[in-house]
Protein backbone atom coordinates (compact mmCIF):
# COMPACT_ATOMS: atom_id res chain seq x y z
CA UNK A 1 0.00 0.00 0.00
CA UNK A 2 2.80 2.30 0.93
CA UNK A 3 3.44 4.15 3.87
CA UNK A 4 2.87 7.36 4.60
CA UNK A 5 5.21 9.40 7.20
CA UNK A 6 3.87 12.12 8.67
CA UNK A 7 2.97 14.38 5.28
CA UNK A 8 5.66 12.47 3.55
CA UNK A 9 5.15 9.06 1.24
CA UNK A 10 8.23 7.12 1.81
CA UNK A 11 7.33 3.74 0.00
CA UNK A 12 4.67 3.04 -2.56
CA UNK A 13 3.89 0.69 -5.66
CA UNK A 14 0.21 1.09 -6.10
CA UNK A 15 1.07 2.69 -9.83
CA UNK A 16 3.64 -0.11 -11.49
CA UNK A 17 3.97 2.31 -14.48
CA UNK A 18 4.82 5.04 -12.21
CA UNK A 19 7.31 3.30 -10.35
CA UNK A 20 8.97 2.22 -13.25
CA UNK A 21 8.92 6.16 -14.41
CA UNK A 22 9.33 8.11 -11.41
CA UNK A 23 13.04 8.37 -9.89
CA UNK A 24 11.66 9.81 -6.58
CA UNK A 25 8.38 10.05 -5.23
CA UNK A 26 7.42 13.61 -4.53
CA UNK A 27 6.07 15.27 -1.69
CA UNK A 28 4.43 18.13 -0.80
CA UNK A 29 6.59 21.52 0.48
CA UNK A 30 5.47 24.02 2.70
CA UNK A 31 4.54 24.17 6.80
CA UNK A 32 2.01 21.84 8.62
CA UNK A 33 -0.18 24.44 9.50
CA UNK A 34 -0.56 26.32 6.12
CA UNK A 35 -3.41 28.62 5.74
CA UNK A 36 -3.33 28.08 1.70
CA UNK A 37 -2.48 24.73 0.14
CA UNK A 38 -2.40 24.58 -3.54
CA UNK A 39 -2.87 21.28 -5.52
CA UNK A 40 -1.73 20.64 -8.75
CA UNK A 41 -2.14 17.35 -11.22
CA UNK A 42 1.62 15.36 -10.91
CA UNK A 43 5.09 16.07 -11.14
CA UNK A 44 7.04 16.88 -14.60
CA UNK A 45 10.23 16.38 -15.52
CA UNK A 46 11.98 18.74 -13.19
CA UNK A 47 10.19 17.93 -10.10
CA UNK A 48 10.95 14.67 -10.28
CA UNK A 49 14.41 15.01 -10.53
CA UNK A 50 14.57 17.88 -7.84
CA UNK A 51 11.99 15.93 -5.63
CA UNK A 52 9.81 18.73 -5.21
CA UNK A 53 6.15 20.78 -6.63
CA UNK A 54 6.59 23.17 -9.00
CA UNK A 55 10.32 23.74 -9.67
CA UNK A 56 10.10 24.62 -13.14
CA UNK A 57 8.47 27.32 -15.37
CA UNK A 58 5.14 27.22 -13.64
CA UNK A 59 6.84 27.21 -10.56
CA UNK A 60 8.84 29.97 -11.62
CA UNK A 61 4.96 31.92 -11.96
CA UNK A 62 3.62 31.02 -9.26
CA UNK A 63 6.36 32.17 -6.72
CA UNK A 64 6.44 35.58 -8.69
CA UNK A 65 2.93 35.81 -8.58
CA UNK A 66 2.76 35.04 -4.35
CA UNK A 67 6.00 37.29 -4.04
CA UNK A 68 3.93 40.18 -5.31
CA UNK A 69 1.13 39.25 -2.86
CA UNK A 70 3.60 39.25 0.16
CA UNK A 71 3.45 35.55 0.43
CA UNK A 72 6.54 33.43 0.47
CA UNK A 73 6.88 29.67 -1.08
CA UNK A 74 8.07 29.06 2.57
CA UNK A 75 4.27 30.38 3.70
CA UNK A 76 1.98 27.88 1.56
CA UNK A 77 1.99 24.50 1.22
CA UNK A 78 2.29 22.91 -2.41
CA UNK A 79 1.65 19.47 -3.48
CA UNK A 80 -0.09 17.47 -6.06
CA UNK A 81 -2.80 14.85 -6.96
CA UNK A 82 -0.73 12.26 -7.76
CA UNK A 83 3.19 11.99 -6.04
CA UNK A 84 4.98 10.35 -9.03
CA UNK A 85 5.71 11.44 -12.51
CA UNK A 86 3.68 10.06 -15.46
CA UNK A 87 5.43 8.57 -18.59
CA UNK A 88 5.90 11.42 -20.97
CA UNK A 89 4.18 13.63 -18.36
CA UNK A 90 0.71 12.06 -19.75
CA UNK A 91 -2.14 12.88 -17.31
CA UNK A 92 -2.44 10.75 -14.04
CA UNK A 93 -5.13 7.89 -14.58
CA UNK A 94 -8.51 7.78 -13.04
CA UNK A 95 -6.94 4.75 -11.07
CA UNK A 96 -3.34 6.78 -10.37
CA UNK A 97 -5.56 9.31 -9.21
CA UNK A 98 -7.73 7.16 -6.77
CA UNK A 99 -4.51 5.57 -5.18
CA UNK A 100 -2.63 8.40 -4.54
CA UNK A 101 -6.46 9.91 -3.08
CA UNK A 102 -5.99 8.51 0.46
CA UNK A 103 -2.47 10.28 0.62
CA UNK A 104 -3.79 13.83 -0.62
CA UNK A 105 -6.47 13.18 1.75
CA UNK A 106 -4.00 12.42 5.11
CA UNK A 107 -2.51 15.35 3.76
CA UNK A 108 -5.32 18.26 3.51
CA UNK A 109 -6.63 16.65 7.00
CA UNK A 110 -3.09 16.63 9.03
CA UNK A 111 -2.98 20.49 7.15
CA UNK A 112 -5.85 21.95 8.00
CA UNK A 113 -5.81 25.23 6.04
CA UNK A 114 -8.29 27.62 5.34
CA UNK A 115 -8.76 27.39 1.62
CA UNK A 116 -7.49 24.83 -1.23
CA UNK A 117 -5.96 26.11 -4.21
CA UNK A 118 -6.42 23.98 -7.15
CA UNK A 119 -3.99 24.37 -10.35
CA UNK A 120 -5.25 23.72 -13.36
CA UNK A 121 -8.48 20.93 -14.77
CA UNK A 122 -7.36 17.72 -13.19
CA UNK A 123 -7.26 18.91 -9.78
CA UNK A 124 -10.21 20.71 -9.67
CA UNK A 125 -12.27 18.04 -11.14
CA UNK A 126 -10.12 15.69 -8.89
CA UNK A 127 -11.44 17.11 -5.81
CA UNK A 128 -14.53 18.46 -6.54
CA UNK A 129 -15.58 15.36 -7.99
CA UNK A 130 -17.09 17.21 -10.82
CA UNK A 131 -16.74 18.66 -14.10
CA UNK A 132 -15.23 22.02 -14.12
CA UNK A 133 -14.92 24.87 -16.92
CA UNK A 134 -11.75 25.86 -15.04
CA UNK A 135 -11.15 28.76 -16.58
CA UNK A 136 -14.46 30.30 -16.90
CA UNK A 137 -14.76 29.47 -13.29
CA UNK A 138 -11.36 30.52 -11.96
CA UNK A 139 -11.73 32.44 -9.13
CA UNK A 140 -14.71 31.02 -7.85
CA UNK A 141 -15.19 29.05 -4.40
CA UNK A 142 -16.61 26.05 -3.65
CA UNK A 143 -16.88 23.58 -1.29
CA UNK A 144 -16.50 19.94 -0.69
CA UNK A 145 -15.72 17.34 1.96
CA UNK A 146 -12.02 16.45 1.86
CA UNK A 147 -10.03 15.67 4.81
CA UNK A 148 -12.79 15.03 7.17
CA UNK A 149 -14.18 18.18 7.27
CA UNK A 150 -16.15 20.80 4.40
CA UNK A 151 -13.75 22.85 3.31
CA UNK A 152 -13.34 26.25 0.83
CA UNK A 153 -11.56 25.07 -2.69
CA UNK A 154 -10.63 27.93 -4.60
CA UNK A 155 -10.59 26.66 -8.59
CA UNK A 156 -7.31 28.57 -10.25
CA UNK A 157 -5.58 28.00 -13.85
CA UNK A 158 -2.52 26.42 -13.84
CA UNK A 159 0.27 28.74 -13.62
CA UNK A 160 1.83 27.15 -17.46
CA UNK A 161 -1.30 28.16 -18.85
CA UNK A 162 -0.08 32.33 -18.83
CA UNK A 163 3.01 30.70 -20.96
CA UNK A 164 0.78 29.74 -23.83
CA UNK A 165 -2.38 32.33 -23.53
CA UNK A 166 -1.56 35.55 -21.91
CA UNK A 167 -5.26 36.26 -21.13
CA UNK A 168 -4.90 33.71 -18.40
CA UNK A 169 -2.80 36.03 -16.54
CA UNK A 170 -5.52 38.08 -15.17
CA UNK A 171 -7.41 35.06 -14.85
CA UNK A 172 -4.58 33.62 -12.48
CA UNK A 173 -3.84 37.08 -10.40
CA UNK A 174 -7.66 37.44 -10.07
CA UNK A 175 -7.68 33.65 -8.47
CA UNK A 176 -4.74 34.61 -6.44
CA UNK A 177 -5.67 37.56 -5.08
CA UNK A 178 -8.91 36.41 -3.61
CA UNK A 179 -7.11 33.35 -2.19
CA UNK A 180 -4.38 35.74 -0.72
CA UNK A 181 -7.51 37.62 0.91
CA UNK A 182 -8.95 34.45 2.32
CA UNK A 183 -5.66 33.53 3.91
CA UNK A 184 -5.56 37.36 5.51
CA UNK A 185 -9.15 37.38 6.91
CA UNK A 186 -8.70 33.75 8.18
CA UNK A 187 -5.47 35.40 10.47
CA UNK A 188 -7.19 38.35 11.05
CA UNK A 189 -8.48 37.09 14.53
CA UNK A 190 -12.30 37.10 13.85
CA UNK A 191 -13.68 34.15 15.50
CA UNK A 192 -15.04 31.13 13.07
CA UNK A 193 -18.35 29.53 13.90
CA UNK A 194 -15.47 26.00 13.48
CA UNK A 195 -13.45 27.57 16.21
CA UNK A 196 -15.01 26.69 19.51
């Protein structure tokens, strides 16, 4: 089944084709307690050799674009539907996707944090177990049970998709912007009807 360590996955072989592709499993980055995690679809190329979310160019946007909102990569947590690289970065199956789910799951519960981010279609569909028109709906909020509790999921673009269409850029700082807000008024002290 694999084991899970804390928030890290040490040892895994639900996904034969993944193990046979992946030279490291990768983890999510960022502090325990986040008040924004962000979700994306799977490692590339570059994550899987550095062994961590969103090292290359769309990593490269999205710390640019959370610099200008005063938020560090060290501040949010960042990690992805499935831990292991795809061959020829193909999208995660429905089944990679479903056993990698109890991991994401341990993950957003032992987290906590006041509003998911999700990068890009496969995520958002992933945990919203819907179908979403991600960038019509970019921006928006909704909810769903994940981690043992109801919880805000913010649906963004993927930050690769301002690389190939530079209309998504305002699509992406709009989504970022309110999630930056949601993360300030969650530490802003007033009292949640969750907080007892």
């Amino acid at each position: 089944m694999g084991e899970m360590d804390g928030l890290d996955v040490t040892d895994c072989t639900r996904c034969p084709e993944l193990v046979d592709c992946r030279s490291r499993i990768v983890n999510g980055t960022g502090p325990a307690d986040a008040d924004l995690l962000f979700v994306g679809e799977g490692p590339g190329e570059q994550e899987d050799q550095q062994g961590e979310p969103f090292v290359g160019r769309s990593g490269t946007i999205l710390d640019d674009k959370l610099r200008d909102r005063g938020l560090a990569r060290e501040d949010v947590r960042i990690t992805n539907c499935v831990r292991c690289r795809p061959p020829e970065n193909r999208d995660p199956t429905a089944d990679e996707l479903d056993n990698c789910w109890p991991y994401l799951e341990s993950e957003i519960e032992q987290i906590d944090p006041e509003v998911i981010i999700t990068l890009g279609k496969v995520p958002s569909e992933h945990l919203l177990g819907d179908d979403v028109a991600v960038t019509k709906e970019a921006g928006s909020v909704r909810t769903a049970e994940l981690g043992g509790a109801v919880r805000d999921v913010l649906i963004c673009v993927h930050p690769a998709a301002t690389l190939y269409d530079r209309s998504q850029d305002e699509t992406l700082d709009a989504a970022l912007d309110k999630a930056a807000a949601m993360a300030g008024e969650e530490s802003g002290g007033q009292s949640q009807l969750g907080d007892f």
